[in-house]
Protein backbone atom coordinates (compact mmCIF):
# COMPACT_ATOMS: atom_id res chain seq x y z
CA UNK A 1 55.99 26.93 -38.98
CA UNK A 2 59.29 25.35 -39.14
CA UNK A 3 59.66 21.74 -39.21
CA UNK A 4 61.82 18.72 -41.10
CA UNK A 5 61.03 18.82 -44.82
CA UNK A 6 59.78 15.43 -46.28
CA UNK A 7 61.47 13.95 -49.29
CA UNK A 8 58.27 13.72 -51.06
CA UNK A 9 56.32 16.71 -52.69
CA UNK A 10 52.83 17.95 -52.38
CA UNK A 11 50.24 20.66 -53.52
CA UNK A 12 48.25 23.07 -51.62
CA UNK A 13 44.95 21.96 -51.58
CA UNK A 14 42.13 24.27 -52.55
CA UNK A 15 39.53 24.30 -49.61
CA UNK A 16 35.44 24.79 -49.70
CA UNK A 17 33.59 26.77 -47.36
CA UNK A 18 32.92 25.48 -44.20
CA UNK A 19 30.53 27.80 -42.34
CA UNK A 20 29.61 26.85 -38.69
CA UNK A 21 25.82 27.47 -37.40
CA UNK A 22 26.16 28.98 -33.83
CA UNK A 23 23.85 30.56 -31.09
CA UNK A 24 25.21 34.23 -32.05
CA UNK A 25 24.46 36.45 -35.00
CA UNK A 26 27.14 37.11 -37.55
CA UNK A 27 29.02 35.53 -40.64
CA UNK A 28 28.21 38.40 -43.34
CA UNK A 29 31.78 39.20 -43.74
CA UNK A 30 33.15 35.80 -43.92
CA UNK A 31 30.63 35.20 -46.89
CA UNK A 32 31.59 38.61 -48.70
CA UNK A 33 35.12 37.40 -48.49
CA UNK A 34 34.69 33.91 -49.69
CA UNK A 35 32.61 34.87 -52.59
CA UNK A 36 29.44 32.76 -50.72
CA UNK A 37 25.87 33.45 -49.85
CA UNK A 38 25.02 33.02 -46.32
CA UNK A 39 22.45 30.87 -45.82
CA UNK A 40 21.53 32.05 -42.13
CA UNK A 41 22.29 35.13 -39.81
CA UNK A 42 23.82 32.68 -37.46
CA UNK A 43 26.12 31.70 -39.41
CA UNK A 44 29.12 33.84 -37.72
CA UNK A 45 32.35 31.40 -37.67
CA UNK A 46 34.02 29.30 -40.18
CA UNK A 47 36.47 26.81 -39.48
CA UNK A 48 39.63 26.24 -41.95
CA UNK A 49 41.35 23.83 -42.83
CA UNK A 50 40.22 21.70 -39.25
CA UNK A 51 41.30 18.06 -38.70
CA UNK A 52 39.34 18.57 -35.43
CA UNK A 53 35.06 18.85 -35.19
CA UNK A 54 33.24 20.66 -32.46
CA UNK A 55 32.33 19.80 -28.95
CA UNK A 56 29.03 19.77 -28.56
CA UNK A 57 27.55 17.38 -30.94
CA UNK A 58 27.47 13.19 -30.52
CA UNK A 59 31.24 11.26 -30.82
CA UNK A 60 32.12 11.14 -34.47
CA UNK A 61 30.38 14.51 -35.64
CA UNK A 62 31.98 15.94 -38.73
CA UNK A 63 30.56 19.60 -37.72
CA UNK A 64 33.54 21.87 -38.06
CA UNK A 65 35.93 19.53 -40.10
CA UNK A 66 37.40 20.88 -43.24
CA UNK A 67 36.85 19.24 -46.53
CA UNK A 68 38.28 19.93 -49.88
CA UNK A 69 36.68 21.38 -53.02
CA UNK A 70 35.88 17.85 -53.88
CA UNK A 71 34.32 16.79 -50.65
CA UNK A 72 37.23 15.14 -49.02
CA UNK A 73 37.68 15.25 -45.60
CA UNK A 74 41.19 16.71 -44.55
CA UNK A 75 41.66 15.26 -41.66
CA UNK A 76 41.50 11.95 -43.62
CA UNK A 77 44.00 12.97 -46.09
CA UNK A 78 46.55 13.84 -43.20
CA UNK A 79 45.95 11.10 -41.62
CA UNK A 80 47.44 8.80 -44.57
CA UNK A 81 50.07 10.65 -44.55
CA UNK A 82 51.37 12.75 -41.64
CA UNK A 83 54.74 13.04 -42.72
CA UNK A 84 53.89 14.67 -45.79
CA UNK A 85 51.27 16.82 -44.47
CA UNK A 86 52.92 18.09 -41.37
CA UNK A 87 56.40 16.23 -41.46
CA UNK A 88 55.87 15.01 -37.71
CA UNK A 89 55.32 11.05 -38.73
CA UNK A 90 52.90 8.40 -37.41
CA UNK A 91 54.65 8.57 -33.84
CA UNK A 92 54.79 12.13 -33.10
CA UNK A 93 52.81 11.09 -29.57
CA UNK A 94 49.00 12.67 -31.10
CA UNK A 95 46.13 11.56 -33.74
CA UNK A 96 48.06 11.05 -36.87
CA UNK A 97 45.57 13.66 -38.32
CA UNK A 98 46.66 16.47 -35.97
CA UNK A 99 48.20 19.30 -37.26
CA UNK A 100 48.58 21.57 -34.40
CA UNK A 101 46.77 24.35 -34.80
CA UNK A 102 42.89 25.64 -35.42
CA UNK A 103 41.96 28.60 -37.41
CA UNK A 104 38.99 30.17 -37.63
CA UNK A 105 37.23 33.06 -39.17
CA UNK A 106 34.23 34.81 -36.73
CA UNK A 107 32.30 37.62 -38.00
CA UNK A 108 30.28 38.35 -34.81
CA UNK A 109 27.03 40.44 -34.66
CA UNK A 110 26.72 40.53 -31.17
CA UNK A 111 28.65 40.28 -27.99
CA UNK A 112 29.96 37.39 -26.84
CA UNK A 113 29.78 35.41 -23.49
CA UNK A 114 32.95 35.65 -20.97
CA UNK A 115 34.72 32.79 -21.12
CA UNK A 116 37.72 30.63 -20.50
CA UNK A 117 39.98 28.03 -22.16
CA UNK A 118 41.96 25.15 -19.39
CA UNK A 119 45.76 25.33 -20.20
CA UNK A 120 47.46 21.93 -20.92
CA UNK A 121 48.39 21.12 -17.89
CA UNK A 122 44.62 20.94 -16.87
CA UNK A 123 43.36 19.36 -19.76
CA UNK A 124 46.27 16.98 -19.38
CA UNK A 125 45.15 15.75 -16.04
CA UNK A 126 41.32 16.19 -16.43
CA UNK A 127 40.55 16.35 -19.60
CA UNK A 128 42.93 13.30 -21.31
CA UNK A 129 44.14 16.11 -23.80
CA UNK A 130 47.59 16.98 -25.04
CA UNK A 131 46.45 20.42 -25.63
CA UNK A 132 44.69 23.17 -23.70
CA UNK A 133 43.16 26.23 -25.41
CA UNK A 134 45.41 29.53 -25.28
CA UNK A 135 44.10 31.28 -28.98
CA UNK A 136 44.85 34.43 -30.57
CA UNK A 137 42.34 37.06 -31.79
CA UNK A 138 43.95 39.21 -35.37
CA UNK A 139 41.57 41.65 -36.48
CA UNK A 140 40.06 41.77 -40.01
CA UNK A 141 37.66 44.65 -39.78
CA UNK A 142 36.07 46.56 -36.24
CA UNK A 143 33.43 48.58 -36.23
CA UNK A 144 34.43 52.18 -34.32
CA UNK A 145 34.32 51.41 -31.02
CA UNK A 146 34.17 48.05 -30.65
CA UNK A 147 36.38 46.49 -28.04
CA UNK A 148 37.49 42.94 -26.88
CA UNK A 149 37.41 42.12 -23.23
CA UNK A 150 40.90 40.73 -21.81
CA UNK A 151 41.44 39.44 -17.93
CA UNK A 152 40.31 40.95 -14.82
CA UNK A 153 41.51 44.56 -14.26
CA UNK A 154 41.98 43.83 -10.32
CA UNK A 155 42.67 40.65 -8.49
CA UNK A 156 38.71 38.83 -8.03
CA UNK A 157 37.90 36.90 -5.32
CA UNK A 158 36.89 33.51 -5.80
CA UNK A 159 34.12 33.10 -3.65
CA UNK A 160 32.94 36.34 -5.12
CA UNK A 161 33.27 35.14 -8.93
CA UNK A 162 31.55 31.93 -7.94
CA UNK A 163 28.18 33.91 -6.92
CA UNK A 164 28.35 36.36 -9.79
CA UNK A 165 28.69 33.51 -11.94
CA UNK A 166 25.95 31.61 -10.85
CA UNK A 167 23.61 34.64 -10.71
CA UNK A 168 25.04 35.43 -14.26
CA UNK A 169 25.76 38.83 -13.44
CA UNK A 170 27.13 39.65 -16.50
CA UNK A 171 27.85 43.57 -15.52
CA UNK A 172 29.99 42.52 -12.74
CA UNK A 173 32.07 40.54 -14.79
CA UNK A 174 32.36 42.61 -17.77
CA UNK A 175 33.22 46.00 -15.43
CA UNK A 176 35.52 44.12 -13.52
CA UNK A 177 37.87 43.38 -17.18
CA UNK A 178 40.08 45.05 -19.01
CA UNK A 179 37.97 46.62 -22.32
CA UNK A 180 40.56 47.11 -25.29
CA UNK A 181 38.78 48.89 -28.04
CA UNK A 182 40.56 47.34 -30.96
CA UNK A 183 41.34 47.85 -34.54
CA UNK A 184 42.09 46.26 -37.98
CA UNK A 185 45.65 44.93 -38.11
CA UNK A 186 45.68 44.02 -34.50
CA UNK A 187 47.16 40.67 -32.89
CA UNK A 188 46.01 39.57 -29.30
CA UNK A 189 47.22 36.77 -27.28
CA UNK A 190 44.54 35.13 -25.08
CA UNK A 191 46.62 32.78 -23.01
CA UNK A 192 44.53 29.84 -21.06
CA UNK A 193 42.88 30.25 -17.90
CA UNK A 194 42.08 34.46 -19.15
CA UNK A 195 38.56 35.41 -18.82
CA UNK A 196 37.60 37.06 -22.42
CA UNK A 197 34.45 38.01 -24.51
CA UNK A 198 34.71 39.97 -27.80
CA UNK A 199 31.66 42.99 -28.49
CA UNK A 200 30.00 42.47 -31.57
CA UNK A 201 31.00 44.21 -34.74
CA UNK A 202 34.30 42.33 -34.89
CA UNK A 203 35.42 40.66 -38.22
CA UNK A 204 38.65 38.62 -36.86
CA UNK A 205 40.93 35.18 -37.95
CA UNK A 206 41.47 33.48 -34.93
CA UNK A 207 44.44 30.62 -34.56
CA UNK A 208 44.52 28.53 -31.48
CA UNK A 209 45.35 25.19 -30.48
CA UNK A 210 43.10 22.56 -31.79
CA UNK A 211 40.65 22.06 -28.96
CA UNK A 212 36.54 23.04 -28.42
CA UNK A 213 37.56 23.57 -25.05
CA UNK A 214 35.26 26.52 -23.23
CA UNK A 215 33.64 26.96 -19.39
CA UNK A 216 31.83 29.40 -19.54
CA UNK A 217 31.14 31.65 -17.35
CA UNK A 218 28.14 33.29 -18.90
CA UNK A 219 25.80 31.21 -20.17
CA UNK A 220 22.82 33.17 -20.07
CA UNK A 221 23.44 34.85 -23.63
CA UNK A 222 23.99 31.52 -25.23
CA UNK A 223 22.19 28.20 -26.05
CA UNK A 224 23.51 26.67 -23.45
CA UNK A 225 22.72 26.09 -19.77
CA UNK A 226 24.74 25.70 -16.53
CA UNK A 227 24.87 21.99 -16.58
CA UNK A 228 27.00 22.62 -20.18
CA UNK A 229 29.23 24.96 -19.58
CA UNK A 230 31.93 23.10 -17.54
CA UNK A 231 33.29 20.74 -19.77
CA UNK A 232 31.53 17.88 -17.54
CA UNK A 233 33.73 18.09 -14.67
CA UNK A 234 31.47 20.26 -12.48
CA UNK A 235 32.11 24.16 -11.92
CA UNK A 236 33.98 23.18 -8.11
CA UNK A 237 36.68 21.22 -9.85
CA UNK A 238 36.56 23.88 -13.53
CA UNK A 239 37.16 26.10 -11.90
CA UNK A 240 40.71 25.71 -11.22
CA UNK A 241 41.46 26.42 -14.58
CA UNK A 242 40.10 29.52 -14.34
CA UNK A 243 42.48 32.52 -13.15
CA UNK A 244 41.48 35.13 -10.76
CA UNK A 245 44.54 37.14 -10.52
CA UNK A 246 44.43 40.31 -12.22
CA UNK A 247 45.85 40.60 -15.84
CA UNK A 248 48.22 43.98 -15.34
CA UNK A 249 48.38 46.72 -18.25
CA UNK A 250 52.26 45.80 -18.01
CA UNK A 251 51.19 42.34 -19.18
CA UNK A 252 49.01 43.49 -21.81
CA UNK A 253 51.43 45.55 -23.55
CA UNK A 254 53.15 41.92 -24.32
CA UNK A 255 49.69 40.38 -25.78
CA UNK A 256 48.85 43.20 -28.18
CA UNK A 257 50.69 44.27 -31.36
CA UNK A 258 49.59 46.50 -34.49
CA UNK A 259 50.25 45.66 -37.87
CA UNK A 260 49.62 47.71 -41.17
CA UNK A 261 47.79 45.30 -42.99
CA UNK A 262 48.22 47.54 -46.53
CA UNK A 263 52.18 47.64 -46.18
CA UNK A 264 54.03 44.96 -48.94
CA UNK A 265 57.39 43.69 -47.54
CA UNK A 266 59.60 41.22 -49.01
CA UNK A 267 59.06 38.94 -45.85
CA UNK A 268 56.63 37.16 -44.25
CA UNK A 269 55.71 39.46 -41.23
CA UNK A 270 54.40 37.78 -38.43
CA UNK A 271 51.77 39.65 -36.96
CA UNK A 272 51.12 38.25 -33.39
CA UNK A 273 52.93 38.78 -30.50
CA UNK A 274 56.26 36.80 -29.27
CA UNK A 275 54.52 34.93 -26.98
CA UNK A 276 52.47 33.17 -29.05
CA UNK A 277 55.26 31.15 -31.21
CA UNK A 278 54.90 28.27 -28.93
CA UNK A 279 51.70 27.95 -29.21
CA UNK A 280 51.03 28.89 -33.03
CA UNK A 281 52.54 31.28 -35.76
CA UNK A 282 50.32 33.82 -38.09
CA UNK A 283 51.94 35.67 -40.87
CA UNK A 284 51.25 37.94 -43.79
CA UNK A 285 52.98 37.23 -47.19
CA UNK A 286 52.33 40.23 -49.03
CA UNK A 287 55.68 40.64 -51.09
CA UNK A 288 56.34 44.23 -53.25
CA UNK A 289 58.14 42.10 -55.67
CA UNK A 290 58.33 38.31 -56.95
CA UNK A 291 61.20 35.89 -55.37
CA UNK A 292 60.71 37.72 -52.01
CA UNK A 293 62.05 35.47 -49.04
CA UNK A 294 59.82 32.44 -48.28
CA UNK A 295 57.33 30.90 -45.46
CA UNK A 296 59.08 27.99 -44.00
CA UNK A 297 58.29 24.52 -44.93
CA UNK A 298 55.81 23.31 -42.70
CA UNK A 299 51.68 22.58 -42.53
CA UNK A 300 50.07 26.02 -42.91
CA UNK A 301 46.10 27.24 -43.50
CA UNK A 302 46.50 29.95 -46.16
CA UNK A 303 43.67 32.31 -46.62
CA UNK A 304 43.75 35.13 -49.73
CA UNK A 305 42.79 38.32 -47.99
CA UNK A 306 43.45 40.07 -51.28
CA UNK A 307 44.13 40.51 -54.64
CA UNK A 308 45.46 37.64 -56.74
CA UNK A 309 48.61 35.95 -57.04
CA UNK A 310 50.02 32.07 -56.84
CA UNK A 311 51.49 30.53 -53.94
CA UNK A 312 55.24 29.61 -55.32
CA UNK A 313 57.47 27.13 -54.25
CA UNK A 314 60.90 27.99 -53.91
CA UNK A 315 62.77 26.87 -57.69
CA UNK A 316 64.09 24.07 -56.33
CA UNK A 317 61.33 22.67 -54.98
CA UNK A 318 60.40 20.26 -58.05
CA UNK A 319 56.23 21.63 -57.82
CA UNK A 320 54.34 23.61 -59.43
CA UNK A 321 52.94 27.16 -58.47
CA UNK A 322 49.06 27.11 -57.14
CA UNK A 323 46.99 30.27 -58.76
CA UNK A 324 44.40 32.05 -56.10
CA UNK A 325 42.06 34.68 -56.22
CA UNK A 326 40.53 36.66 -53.00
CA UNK A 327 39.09 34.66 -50.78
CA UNK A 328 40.58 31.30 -51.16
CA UNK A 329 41.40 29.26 -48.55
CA UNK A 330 44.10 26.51 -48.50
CA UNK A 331 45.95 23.52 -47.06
CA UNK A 332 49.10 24.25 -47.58
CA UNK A 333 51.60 20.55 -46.68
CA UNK A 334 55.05 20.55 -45.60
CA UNK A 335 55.85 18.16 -48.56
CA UNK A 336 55.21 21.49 -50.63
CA UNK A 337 58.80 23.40 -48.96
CA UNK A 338 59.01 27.03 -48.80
CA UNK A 339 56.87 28.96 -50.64
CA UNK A 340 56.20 32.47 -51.26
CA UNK A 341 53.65 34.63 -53.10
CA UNK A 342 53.42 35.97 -56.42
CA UNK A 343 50.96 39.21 -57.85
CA UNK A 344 49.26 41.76 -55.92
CA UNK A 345 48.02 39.63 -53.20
CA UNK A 346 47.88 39.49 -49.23
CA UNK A 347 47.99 35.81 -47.79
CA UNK A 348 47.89 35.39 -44.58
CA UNK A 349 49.36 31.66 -43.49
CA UNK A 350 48.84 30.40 -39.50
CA UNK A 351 50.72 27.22 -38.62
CA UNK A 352 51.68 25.39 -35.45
CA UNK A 353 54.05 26.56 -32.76
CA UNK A 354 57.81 26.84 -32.71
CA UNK A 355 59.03 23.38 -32.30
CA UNK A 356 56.00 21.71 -32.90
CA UNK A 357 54.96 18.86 -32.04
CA UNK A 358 58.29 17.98 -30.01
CA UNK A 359 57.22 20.92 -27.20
CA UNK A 360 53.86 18.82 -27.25
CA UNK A 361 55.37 15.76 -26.25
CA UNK A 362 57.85 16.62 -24.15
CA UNK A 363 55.42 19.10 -22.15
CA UNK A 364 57.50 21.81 -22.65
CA UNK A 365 54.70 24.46 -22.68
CA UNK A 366 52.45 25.09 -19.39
């Protein structure tokens, strides 16, 4: 979450709910942990601290865009003033409002479709978009047995996903992944171009980058239909993006790591594997004592998982300290500098990639 400090000074900024209405059940656990009542069972994702709306609604929709307590949308706030926000600047090469990273919260009820994300390089070339879609899945809470699906388990032919697809043969697909039965306290890296679906009775935070960018492959357990599930470009030329190769249990050893989400450290533990710093960074702050060593300057979302506390900025810092209690959600701004976590709580703070947004514009990530 590194990134040049600004000269100026800001405050975390206190964020309302921001629950998403989707075609899949879920969303009980994201309103137990905000403190909310949930107004529909289809209300299983919520969308923090966003500067970027949903796909599938008319140019301009404000569906999935954070706001603040007051009503404020945040992607207007960081757009008058990038440099404080995220210390990139006006000419950092994206929408002055980016920030370089989505997080979400999805509480899902019921399984998933299998889909895929386009990398940059494809979204670059067909999609006039900076970014692709590789995300990360940490999990909150899994009910026993439940199990995320991850890449094919053998090399698929092409021709042969092509026809399962369009006879949405969802067996085929799913028996032809690899099924990771997960639990709380695990990080997963979904690079682009993997085929993935999650079961349902997952409670997870999800960072990714800060795209609505799906083809899906099964669209017969969703709202949508064939003609809207490939991004507009038609499933012949989509499908490029989409890998067929088979995603080895060598490989998968490097996108899965386990964290003890009860232990209290003096450092910000980052709790996804290597390969995702390019892409985005996800940490818990849960310090055993005060003045324990700080998250780096740099935009953040910061949700309280537990207890109660204050974010703190390091003494020097010339700002005050922001009081939470479970459940909170923030925008936390460069212009606030290092901070750290004070009281009995668990934070957990996502922000953009290593290098950020220089590896954006100089295409240094494929």
């Amino acid at each position: 979450m590194s990134t040049t400090q600004p000269t100026r000074l800001a405050q975390p900024t206190r964020l309302a709910p921001n629950l998403i209405e989707h075609f899949y059940r879920g969303g009980d656990r994201i309103a137990s942990l905000r403190g909310i009542e949930q107004q529909s069972e289809f209300q299983p994702e919520e969308w923090l601290g966003a500067t970027v709306s949903r796909a599938d609604q008319e140019p301009g929709g404000a569906i999935g865009l954070a706001r603040t307590i007051d009503g404020v949308l945040l992607r207007d706030l960081v757009a008058a003033d990038p440099e404080q926000w995220t210390g990139a600047g006006q000419d950092h090469g994206t929408d002055a409002a980016d920030t370089g990273i989505l997080v979400k919260l999805l509480d899902a009820r019921q399984r998933l479709p299998v889909h895929v994300h386009p990398d940059r390089a494809f979204a670059a070339s067909h999609l006039d978009c900076a970014y692709g879609k590789t995300e990360a899945w940490f999990i909150l809470d899994a009910e026993p047995g439940s199990a995320v699906h991850l890449g094919w388990s053998e090399d698929v032919d092409p021709d042969e996903l092509d026809r399962r697809r369009d006879a949405q043969d969802s067996e085929w697909m799913l028996s032809h992944m690899n099924r990771i039965v997960v639990e709380r306290g695990m990080g997963i890296l979904v690079p682009a171009g993997t085929a993935h679906a999650i079961d349902g009775g997952i409670f997870l935070a999800e960072v990714q980058e800060p795209t609505d960018l799906s083809i899906l492959l099964e669209w017969s357990v969703t709202t949508s239909t064939r003609d809207e599930s490939h991004l507009g470009l038609g499933f012949e030329t989509v499908m490029g993006a989409v890998s067929t190769k088979a995603l080895p249990q060598s490989e998968i050893e490097h996108l899965v790591v386990l964290h003890d989400l009860d232990a209290r450290t003096d450092a910000p533990v980052s709790l996804l594997p290597a390969a995702a710093d390019p892409y985005f960074q996800l940490v818990a702050v849960a310090p055993s004592t005060d003045g324990s060593a700080s998250v780096e300057a740099g935009f953040s979302v910061a949700l309280a998982l537990t207890g109660a506390g204050a974010l703190v900025p390091e003494a020097d810092a010339g700002t005050d300290a922001v009081d939470f209690s479970a459940g909170e959600v923030f925008a936390v701004p460069a212009g606030f500098g290092p901070w750290t976590v004070s009281g009995s709580a668990t934070v957990l703070a996502a922000g953009p990639g290593a290098g950020w947004p220089a590896t954006l514009a100089s295409g240094g990530i494929r």
